[in-house]
PDB file of N, CA and C in Angstrom:
ATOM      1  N   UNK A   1       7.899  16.870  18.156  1.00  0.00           N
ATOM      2  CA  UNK A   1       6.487  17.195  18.121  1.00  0.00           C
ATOM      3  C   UNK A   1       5.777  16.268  17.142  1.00  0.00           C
ATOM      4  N   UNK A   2       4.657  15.963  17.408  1.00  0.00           N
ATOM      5  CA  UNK A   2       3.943  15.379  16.775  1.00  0.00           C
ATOM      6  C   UNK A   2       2.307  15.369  16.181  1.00  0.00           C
ATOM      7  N   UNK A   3       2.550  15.402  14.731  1.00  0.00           N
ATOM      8  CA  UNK A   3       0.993  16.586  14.280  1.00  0.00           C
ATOM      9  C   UNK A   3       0.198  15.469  14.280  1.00  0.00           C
ATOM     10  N   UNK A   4      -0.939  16.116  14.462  1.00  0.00           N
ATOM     11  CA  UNK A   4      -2.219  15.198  14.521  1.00  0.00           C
ATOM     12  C   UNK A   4      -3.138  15.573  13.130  1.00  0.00           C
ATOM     13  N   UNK A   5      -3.829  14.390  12.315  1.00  0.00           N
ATOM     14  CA  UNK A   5      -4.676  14.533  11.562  1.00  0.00           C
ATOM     15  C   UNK A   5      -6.069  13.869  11.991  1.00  0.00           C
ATOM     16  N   UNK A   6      -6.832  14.484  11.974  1.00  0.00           N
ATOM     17  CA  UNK A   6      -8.310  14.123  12.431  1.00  0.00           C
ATOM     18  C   UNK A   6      -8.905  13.629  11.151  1.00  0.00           C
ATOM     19  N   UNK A   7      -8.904  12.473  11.327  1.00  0.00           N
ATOM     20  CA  UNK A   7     -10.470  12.188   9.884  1.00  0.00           C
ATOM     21  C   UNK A   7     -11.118  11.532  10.447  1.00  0.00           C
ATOM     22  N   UNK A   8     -12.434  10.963   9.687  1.00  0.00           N
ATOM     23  CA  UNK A   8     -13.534  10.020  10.160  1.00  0.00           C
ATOM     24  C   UNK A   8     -13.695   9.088   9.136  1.00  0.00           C
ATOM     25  N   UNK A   9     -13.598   7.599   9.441  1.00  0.00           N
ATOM     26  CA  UNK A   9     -13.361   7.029   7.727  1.00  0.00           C
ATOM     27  C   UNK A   9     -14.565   6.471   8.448  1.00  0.00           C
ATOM     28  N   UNK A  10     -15.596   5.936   7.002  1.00  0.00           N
ATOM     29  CA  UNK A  10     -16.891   5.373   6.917  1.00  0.00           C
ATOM     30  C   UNK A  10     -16.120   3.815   6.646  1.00  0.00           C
ATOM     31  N   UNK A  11     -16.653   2.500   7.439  1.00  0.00           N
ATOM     32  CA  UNK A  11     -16.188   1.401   7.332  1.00  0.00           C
ATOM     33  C   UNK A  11     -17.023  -0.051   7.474  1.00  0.00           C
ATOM     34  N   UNK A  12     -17.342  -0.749   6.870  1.00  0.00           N
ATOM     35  CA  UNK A  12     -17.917  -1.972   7.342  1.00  0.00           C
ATOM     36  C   UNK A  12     -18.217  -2.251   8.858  1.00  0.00           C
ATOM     37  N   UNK A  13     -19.026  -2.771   9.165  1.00  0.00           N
ATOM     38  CA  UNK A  13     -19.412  -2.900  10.855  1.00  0.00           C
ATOM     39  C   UNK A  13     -18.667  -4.369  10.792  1.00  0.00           C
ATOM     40  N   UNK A  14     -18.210  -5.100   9.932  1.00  0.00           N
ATOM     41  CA  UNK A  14     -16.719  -6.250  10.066  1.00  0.00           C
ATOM     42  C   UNK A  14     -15.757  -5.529  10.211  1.00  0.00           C
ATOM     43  N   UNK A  15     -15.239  -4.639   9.334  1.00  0.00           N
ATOM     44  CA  UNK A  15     -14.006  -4.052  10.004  1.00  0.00           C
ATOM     45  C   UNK A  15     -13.839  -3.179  11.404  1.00  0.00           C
ATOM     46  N   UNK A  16     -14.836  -2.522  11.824  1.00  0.00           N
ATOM     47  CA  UNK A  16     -14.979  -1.420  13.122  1.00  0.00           C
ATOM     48  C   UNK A  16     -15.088  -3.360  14.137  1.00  0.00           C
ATOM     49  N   UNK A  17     -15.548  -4.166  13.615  1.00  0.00           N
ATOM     50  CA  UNK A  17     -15.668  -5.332  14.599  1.00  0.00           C
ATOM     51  C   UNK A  17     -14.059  -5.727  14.971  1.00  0.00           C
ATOM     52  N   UNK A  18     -13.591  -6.052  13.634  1.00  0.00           N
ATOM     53  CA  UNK A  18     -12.324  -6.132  14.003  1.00  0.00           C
ATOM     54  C   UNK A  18     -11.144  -5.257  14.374  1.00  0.00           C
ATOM     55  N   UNK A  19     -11.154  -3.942  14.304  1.00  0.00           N
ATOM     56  CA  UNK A  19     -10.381  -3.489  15.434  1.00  0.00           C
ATOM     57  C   UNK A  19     -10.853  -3.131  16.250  1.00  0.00           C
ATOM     58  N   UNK A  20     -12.085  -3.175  17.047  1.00  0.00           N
ATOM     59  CA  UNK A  20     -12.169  -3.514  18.127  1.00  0.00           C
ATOM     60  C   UNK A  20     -11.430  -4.569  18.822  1.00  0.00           C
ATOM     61  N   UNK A  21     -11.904  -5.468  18.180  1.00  0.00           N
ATOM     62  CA  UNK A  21     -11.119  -6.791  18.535  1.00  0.00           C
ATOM     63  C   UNK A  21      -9.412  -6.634  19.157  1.00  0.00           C
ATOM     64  N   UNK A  22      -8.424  -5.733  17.608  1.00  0.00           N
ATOM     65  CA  UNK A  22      -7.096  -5.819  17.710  1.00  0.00           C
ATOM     66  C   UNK A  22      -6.853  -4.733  19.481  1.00  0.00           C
ATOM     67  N   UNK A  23      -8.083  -3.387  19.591  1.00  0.00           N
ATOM     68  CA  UNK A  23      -8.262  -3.062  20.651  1.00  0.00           C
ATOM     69  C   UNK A  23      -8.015  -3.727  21.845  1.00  0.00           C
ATOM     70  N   UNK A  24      -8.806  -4.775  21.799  1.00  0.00           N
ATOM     71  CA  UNK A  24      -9.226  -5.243  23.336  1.00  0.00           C
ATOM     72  C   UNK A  24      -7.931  -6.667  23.614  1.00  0.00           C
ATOM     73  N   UNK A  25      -7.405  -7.036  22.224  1.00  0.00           N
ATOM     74  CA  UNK A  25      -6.684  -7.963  22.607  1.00  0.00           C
ATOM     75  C   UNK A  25      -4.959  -7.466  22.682  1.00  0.00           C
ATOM     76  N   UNK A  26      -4.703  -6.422  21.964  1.00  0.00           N
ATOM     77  CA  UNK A  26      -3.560  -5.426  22.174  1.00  0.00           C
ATOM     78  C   UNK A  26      -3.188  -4.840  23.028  1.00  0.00           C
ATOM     79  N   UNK A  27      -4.790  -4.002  23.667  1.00  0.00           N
ATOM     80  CA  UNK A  27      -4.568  -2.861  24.351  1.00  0.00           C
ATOM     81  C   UNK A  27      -3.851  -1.337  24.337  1.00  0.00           C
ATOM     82  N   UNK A  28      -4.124  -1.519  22.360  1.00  0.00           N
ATOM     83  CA  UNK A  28      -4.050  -0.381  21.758  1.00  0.00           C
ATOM     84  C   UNK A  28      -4.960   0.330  21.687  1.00  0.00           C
ATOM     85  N   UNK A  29      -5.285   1.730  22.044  1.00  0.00           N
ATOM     86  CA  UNK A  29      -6.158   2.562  21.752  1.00  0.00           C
ATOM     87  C   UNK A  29      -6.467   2.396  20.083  1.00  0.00           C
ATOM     88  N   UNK A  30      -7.404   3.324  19.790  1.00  0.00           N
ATOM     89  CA  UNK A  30      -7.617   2.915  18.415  1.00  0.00           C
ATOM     90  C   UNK A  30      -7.110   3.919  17.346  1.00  0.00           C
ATOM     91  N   UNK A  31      -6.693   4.573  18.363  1.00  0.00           N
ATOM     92  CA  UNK A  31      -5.523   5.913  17.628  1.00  0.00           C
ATOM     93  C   UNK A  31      -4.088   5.068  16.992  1.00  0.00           C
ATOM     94  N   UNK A  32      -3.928   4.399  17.896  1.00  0.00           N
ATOM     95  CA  UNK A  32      -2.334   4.045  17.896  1.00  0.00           C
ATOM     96  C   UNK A  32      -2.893   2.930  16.843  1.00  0.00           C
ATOM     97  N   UNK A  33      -3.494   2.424  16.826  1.00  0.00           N
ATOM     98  CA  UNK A  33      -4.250   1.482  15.836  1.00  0.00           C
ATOM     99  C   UNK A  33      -4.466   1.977  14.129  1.00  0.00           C
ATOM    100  N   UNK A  34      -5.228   3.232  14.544  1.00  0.00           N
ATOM    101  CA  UNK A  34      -4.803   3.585  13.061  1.00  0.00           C
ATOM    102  C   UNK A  34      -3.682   4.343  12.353  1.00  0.00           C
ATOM    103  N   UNK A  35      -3.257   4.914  13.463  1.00  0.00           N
ATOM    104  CA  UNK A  35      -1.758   5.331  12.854  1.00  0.00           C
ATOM    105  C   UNK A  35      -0.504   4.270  12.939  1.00  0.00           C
ATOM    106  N   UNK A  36      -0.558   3.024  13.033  1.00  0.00           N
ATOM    107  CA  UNK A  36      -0.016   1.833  12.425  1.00  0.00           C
ATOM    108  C   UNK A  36      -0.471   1.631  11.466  1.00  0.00           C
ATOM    109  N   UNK A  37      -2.095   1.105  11.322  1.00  0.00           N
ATOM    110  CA  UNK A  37      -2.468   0.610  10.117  1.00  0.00           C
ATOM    111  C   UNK A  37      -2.121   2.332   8.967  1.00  0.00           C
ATOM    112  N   UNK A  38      -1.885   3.069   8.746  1.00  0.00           N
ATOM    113  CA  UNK A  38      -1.781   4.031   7.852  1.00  0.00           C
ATOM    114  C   UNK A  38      -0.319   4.196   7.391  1.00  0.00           C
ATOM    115  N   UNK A  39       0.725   4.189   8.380  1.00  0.00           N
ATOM    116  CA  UNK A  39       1.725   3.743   8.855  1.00  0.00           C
ATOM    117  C   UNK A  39       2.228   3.080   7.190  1.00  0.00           C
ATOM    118  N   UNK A  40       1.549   1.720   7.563  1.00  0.00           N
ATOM    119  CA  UNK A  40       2.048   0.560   6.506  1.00  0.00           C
ATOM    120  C   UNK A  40       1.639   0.886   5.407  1.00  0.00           C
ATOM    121  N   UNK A  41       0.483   1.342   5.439  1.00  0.00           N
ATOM    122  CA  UNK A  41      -0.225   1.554   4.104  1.00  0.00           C
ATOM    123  C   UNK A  41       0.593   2.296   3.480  1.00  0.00           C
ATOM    124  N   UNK A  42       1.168   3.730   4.090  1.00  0.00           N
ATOM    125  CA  UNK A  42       1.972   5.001   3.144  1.00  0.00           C
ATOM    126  C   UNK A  42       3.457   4.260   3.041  1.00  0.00           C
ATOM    127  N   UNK A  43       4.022   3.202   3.621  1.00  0.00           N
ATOM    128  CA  UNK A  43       5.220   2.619   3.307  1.00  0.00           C
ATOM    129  C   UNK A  43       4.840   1.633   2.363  1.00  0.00           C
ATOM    130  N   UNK A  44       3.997   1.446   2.054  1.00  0.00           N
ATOM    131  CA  UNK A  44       3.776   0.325   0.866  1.00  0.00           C
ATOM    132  C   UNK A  44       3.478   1.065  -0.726  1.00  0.00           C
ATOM    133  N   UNK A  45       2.332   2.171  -0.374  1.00  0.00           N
ATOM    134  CA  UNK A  45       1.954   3.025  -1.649  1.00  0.00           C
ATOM    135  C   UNK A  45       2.586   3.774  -1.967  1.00  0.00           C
ATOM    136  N   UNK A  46       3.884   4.821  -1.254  1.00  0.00           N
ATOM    137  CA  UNK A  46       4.479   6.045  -1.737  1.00  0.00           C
ATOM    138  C   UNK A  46       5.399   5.237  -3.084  1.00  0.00           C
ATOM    139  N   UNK A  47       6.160   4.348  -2.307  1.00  0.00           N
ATOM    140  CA  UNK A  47       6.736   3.330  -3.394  1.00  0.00           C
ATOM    141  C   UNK A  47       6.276   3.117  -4.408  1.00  0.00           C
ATOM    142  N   UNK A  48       5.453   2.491  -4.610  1.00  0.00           N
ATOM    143  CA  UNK A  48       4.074   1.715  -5.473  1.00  0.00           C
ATOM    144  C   UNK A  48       4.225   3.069  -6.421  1.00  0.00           C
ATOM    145  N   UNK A  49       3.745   4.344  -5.927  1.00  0.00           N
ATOM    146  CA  UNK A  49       3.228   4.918  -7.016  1.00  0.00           C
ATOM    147  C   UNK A  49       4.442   5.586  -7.296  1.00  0.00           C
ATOM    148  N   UNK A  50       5.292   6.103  -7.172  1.00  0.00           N
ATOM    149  CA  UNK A  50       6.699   6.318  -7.628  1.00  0.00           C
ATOM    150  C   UNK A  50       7.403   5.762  -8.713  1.00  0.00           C
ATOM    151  N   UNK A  51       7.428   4.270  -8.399  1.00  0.00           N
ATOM    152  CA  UNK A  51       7.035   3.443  -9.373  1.00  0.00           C
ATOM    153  C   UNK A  51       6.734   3.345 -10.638  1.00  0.00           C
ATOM    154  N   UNK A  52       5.414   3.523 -10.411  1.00  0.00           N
ATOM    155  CA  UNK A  52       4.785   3.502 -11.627  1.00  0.00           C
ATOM    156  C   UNK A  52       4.586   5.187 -12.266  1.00  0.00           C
ATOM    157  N   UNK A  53       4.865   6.026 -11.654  1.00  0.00           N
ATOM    158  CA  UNK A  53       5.024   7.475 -12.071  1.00  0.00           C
ATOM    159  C   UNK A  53       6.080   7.474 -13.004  1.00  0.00           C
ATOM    160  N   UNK A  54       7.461   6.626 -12.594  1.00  0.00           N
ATOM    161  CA  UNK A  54       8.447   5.909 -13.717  1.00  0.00           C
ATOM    162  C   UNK A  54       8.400   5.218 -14.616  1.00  0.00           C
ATOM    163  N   UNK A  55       7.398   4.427 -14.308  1.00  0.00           N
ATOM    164  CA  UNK A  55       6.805   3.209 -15.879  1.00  0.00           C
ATOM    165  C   UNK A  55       6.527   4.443 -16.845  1.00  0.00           C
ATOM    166  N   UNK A  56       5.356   4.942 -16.357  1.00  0.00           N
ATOM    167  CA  UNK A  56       4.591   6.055 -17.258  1.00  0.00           C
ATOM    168  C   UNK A  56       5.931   7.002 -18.233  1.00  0.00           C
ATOM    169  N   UNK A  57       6.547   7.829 -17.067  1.00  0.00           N
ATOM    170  CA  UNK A  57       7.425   8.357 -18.226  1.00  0.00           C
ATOM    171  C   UNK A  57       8.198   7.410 -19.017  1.00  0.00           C
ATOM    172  N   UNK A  58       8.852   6.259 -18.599  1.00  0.00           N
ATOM    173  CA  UNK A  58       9.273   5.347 -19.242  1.00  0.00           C
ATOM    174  C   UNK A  58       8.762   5.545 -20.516  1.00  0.00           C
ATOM    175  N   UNK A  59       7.424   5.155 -20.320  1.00  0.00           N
ATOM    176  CA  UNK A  59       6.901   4.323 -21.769  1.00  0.00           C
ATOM    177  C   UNK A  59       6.333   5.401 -22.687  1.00  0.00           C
ATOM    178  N   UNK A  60       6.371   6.578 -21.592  1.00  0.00           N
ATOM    179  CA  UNK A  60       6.053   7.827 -22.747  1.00  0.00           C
ATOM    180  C   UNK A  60       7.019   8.109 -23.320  1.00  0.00           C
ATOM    181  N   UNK A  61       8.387   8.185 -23.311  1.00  0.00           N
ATOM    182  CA  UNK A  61       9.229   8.049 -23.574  1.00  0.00           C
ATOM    183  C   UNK A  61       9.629   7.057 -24.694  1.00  0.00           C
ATOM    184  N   UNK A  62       8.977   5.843 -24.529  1.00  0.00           N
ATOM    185  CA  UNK A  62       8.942   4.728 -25.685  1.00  0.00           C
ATOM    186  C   UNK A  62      10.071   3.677 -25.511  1.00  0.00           C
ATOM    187  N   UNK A  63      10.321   4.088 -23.864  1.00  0.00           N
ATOM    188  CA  UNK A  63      11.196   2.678 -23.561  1.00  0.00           C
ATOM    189  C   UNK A  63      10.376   1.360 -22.926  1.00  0.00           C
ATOM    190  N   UNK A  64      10.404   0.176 -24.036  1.00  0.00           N
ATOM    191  CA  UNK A  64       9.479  -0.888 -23.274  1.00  0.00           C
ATOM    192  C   UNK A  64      10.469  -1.742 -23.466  1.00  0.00           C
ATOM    193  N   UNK A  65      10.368  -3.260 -22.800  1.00  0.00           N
ATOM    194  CA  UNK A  65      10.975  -4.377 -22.814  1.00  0.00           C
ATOM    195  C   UNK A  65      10.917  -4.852 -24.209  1.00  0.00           C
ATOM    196  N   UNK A  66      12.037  -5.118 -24.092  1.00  0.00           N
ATOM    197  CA  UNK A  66      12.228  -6.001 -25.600  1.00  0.00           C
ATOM    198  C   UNK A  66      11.828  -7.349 -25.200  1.00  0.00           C
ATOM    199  N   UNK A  67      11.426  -7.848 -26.819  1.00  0.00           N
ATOM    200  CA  UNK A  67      10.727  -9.550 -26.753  1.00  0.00           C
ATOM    201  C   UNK A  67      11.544 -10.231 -26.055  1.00  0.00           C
ATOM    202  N   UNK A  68      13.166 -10.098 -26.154  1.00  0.00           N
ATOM    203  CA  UNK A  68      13.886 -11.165 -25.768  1.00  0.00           C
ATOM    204  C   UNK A  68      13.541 -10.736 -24.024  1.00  0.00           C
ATOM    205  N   UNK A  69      13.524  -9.799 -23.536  1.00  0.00           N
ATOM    206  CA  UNK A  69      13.456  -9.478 -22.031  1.00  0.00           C
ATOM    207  C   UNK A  69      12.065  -9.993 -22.119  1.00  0.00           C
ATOM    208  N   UNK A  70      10.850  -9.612 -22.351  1.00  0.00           N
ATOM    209  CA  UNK A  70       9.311 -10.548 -21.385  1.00  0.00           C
ATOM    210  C   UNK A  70       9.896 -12.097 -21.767  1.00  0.00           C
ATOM    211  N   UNK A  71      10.677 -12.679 -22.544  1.00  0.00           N
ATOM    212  CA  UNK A  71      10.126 -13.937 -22.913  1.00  0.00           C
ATOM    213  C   UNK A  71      10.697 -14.181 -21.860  1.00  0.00           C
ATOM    214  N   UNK A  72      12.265 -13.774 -21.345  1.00  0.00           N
ATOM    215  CA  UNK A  72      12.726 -14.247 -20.255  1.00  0.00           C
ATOM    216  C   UNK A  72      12.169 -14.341 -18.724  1.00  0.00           C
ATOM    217  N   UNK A  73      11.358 -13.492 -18.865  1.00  0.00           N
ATOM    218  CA  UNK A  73      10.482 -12.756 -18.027  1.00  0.00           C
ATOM    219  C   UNK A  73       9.434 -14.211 -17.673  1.00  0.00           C
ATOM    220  N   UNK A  74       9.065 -14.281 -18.265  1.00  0.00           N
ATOM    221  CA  UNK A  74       7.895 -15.085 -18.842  1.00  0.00           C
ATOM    222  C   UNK A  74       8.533 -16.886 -18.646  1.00  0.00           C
ATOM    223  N   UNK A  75       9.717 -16.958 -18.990  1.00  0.00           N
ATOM    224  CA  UNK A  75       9.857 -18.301 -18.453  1.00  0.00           C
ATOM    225  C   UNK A  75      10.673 -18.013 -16.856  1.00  0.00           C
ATOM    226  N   UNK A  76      11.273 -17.165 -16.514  1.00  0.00           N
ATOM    227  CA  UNK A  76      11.877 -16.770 -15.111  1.00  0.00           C
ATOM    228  C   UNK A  76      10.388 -17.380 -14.157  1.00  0.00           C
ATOM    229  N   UNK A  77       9.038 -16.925 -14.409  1.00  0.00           N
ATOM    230  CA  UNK A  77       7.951 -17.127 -13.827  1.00  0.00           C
ATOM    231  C   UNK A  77       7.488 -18.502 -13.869  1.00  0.00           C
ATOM    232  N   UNK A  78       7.618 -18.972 -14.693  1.00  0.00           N
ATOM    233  CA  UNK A  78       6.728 -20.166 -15.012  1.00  0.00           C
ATOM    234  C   UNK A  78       5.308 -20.369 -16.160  1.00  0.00           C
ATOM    235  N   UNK A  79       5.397 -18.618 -16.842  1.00  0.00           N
ATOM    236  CA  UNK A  79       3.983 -18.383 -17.307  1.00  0.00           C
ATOM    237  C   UNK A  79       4.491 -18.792 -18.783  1.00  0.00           C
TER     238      UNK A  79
END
């Protein structure tokens, strides 16, 4: 089974342009359209903020990188 959520998102008349667009050149409805694009979004953010829900206690906690870890950090990058 599969639940349905109804919303109405307010959007740029560029973005409603462009999925139209992914619409007409897909031949995705615009359902299946946004439950892809949401799709990615909640596989990218649940992470993301999990994440950083861990930094936080981390550092409330009072565990931070030691100098010798950013410096490495810091030349690993190039910065």
């Amino acid at each position: 089974m599969t639940d349905r959520l109804n919303i109405e998102v307010a959007m740029s008349s560029e973005m409603k342009s462009a999925i139209d667009q992914i619409e007409a050149l897909s031949g995705q409805p615009v359902e299946s359209i946004a439950a892809d694009a949401l799709a990615h979004y909640v596989a990218w953010r649940v992470p993301q903020l999990l994440d950083l829900q861990q930094a936080i206690v981390e550092a409330d906690n009072g565990e931070f990188a030691s100098t010798d870890e950013v410096d490495e950090w810091f030349s690993r990058y190039g910065a």
